[in-house]
N, C-alpha and C. Protein backbone atom coordinates (compact mmCIF):
# COMPACT_ATOMS: atom_id res chain seq x y z
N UNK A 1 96.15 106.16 62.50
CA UNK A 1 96.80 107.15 61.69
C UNK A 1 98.27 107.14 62.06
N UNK A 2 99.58 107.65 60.68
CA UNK A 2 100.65 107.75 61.34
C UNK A 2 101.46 108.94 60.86
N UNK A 3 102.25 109.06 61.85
CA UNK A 3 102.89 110.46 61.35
C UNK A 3 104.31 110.34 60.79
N UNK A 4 104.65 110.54 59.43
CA UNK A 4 106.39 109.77 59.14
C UNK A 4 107.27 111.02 59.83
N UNK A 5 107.76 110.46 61.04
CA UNK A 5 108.80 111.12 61.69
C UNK A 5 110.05 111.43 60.79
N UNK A 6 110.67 110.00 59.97
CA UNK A 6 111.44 110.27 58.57
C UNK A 6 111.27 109.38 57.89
N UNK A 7 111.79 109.40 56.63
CA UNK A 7 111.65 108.85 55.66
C UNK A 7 110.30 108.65 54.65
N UNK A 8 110.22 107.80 53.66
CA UNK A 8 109.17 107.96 52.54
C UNK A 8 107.90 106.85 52.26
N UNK A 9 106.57 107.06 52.55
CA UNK A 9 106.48 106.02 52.57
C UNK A 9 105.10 106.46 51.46
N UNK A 10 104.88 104.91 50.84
CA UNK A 10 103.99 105.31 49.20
C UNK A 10 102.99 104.65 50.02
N UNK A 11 101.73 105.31 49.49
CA UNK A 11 100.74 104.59 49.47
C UNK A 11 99.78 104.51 48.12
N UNK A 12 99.56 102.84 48.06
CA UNK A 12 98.80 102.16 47.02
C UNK A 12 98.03 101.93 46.87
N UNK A 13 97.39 101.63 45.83
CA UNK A 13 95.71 101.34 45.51
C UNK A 13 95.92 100.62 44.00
N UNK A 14 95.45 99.32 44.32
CA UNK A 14 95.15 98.77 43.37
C UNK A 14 96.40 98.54 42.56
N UNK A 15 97.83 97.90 43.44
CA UNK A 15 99.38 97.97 42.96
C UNK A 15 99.42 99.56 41.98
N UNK A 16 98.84 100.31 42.30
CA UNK A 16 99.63 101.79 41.53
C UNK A 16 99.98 102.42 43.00
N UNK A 17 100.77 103.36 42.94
CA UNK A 17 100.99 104.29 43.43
C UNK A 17 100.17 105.45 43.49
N UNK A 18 99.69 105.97 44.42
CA UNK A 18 99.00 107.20 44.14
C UNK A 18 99.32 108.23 45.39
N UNK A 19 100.35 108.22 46.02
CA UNK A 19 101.11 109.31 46.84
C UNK A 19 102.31 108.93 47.74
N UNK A 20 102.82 109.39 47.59
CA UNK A 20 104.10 109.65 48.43
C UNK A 20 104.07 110.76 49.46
N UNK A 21 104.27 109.71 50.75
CA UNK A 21 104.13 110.30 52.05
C UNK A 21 105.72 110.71 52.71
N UNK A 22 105.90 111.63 53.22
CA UNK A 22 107.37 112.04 53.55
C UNK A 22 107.26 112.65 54.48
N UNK A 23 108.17 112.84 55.33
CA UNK A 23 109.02 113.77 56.88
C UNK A 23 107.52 114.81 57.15
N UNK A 24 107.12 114.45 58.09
CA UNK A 24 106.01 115.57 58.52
C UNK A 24 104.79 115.69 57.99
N UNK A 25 104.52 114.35 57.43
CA UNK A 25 103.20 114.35 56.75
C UNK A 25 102.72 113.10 57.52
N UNK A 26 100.95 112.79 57.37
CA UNK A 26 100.26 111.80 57.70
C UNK A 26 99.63 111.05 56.82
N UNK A 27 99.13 109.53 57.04
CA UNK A 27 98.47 109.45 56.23
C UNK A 27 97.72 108.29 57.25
N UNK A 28 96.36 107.55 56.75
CA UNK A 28 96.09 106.68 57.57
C UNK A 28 94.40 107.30 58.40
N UNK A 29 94.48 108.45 58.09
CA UNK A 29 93.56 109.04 58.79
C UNK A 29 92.14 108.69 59.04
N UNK A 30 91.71 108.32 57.55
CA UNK A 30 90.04 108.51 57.15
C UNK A 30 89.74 106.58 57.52
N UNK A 31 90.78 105.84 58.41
CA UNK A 31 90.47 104.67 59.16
C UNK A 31 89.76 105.15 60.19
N UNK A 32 90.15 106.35 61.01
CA UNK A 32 89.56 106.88 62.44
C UNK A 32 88.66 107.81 62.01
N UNK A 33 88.31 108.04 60.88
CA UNK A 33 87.17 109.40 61.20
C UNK A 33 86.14 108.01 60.49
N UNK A 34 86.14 106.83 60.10
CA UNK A 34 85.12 106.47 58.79
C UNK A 34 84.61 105.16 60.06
N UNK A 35 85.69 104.56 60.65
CA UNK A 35 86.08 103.33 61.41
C UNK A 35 85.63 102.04 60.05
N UNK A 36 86.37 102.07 58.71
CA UNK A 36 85.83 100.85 58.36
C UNK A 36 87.38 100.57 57.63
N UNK A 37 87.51 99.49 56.81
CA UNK A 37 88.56 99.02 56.99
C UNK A 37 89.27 99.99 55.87
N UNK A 38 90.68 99.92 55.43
CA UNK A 38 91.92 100.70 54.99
C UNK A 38 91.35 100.08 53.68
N UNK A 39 91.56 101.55 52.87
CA UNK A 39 90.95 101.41 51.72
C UNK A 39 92.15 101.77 50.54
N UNK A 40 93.55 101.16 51.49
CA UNK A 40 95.20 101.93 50.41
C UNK A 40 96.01 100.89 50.90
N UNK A 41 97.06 100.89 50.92
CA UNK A 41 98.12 100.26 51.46
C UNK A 41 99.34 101.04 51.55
N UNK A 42 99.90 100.86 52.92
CA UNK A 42 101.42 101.92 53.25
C UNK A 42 102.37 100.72 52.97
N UNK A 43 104.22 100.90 52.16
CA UNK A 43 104.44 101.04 52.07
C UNK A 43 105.62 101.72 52.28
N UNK A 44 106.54 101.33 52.82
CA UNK A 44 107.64 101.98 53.56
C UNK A 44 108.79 102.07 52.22
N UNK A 45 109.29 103.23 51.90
CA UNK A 45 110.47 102.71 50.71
C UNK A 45 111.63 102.90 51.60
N UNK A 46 112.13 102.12 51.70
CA UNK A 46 113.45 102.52 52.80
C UNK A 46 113.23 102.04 54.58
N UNK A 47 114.21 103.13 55.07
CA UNK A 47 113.91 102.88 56.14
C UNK A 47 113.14 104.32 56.51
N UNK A 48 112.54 103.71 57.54
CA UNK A 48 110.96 104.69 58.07
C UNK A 48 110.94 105.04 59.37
N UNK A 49 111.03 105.79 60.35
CA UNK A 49 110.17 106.27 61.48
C UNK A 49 108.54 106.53 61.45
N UNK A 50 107.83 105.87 62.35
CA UNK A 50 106.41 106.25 61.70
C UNK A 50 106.17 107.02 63.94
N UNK A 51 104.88 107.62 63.74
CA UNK A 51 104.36 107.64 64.78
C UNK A 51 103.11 107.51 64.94
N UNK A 52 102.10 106.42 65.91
CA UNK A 52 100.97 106.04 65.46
C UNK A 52 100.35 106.51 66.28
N UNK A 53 99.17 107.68 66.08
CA UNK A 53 98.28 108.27 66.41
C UNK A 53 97.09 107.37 66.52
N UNK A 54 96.73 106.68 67.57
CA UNK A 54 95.42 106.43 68.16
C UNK A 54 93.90 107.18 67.95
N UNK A 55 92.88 106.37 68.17
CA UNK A 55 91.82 107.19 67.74
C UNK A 55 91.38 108.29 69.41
N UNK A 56 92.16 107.81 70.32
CA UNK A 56 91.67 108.98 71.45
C UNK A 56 92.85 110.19 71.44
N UNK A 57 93.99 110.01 71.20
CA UNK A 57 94.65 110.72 70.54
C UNK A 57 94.39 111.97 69.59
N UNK A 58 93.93 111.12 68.05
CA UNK A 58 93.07 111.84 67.31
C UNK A 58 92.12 112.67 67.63
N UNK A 59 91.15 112.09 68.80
CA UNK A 59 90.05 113.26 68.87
C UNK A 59 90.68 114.18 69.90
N UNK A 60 91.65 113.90 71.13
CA UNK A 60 92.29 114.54 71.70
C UNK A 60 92.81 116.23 71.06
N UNK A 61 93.05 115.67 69.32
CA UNK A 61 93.76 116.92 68.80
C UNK A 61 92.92 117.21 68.10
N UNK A 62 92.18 116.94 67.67
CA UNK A 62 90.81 117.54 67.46
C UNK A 62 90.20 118.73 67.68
N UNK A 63 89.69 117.98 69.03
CA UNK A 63 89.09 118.77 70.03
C UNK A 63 90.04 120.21 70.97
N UNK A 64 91.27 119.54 70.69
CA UNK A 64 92.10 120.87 71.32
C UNK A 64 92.79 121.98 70.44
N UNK A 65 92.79 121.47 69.34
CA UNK A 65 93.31 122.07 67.86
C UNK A 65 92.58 121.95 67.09
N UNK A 66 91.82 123.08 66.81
CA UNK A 66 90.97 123.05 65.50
C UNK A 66 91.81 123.05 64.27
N UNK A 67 92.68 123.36 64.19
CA UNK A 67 93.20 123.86 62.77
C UNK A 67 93.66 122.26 62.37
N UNK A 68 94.06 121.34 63.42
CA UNK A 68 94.77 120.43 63.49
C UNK A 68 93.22 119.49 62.17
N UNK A 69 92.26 119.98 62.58
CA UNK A 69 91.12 118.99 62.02
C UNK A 69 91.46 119.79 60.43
N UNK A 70 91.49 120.96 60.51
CA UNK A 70 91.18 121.58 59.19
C UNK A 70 92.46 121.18 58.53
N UNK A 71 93.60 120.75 58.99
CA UNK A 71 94.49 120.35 58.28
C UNK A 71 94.05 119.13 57.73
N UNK A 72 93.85 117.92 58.38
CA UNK A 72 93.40 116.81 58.32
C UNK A 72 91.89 116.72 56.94
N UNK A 73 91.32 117.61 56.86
CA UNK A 73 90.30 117.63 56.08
C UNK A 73 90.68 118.15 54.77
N UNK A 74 92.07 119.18 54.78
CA UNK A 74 92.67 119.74 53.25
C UNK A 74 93.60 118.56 52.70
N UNK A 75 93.98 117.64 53.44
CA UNK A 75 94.68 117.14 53.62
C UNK A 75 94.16 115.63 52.06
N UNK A 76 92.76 115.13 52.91
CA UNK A 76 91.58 114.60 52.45
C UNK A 76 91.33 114.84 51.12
N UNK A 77 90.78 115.86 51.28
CA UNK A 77 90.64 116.59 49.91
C UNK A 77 91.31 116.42 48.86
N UNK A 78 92.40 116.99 49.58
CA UNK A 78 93.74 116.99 48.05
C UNK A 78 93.58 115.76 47.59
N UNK A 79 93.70 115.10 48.92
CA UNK A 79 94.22 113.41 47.72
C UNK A 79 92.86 112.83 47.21
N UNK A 80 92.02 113.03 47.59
CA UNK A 80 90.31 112.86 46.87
C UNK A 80 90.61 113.43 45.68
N UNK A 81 90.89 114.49 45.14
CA UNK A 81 91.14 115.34 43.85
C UNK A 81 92.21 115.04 43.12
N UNK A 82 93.28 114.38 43.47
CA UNK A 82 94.42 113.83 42.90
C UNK A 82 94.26 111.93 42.56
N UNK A 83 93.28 111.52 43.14
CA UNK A 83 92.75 110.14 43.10
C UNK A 83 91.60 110.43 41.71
N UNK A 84 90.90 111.26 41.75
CA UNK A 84 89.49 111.82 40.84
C UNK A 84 90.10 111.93 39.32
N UNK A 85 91.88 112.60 39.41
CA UNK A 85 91.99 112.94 38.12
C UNK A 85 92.70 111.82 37.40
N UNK A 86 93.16 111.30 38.40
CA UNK A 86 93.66 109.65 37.34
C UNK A 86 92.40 108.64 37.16
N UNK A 87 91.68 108.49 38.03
CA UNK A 87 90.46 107.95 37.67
C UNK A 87 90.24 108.21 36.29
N UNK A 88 89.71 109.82 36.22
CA UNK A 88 89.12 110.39 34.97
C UNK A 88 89.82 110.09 33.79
C-alpha cells in the first residue's frame, strides 16, 4: 500500500482512468488485505512522493487503530461504488 505524501497519482483499469489519488490519500491497499496480484495500475502524473506501507505495518495500524481499518474499508467501498456505476 502507499500513502501520496504529494502530488497526483491516477489509477487505471483497463487504460481508463477510474480515480485520482492526491496529498493524503492511499491507494494499493486491497493487495495486503486479498494477497493476490494488483488488480489497477498507479500512475504518477507529475512528480510524486509516495510512502510504502508494508503488510506488518498495515496490520500494525490495524490492530492499534481501529478507525485506521474503518477508514481503509470506506475507503474500499467508495471506489467499489464508483467502479459499479461506470460499469453499469
Amino acid at each position: 500500500m502507499f500513502a501520496v505524501n504529494n502530488g497526483v497519482v491516477e489509477i487505471v483499469v483497463n487504460t481508463q482512468v477510474i480515480e485520482e489519488v492526491h496529498s493524503g490519500s492511499v491507494f494499493g491497499e486491497m493487495a495486503l488485505i486479498e494477497d493476490k496480484p494488483r488488480s489497477a495500475t498507479a500512475i504518477a502524473r507529475g512528480t510524486c512522493s509516495l510512502v510504502a506501507i508494508d503488510r506488518s505495518r498495515f496490520t500494525f495500524l490495524v490492530q492499534q487503530t481501529p478507525y485506521f481499518a474503518l477508514q481503509r474499508m470506506a475507503i474500499m467501498a467508495d471506489r467499489l461504488r464508483r467502479l459499479d456505476r461506470r460499469v453499469l
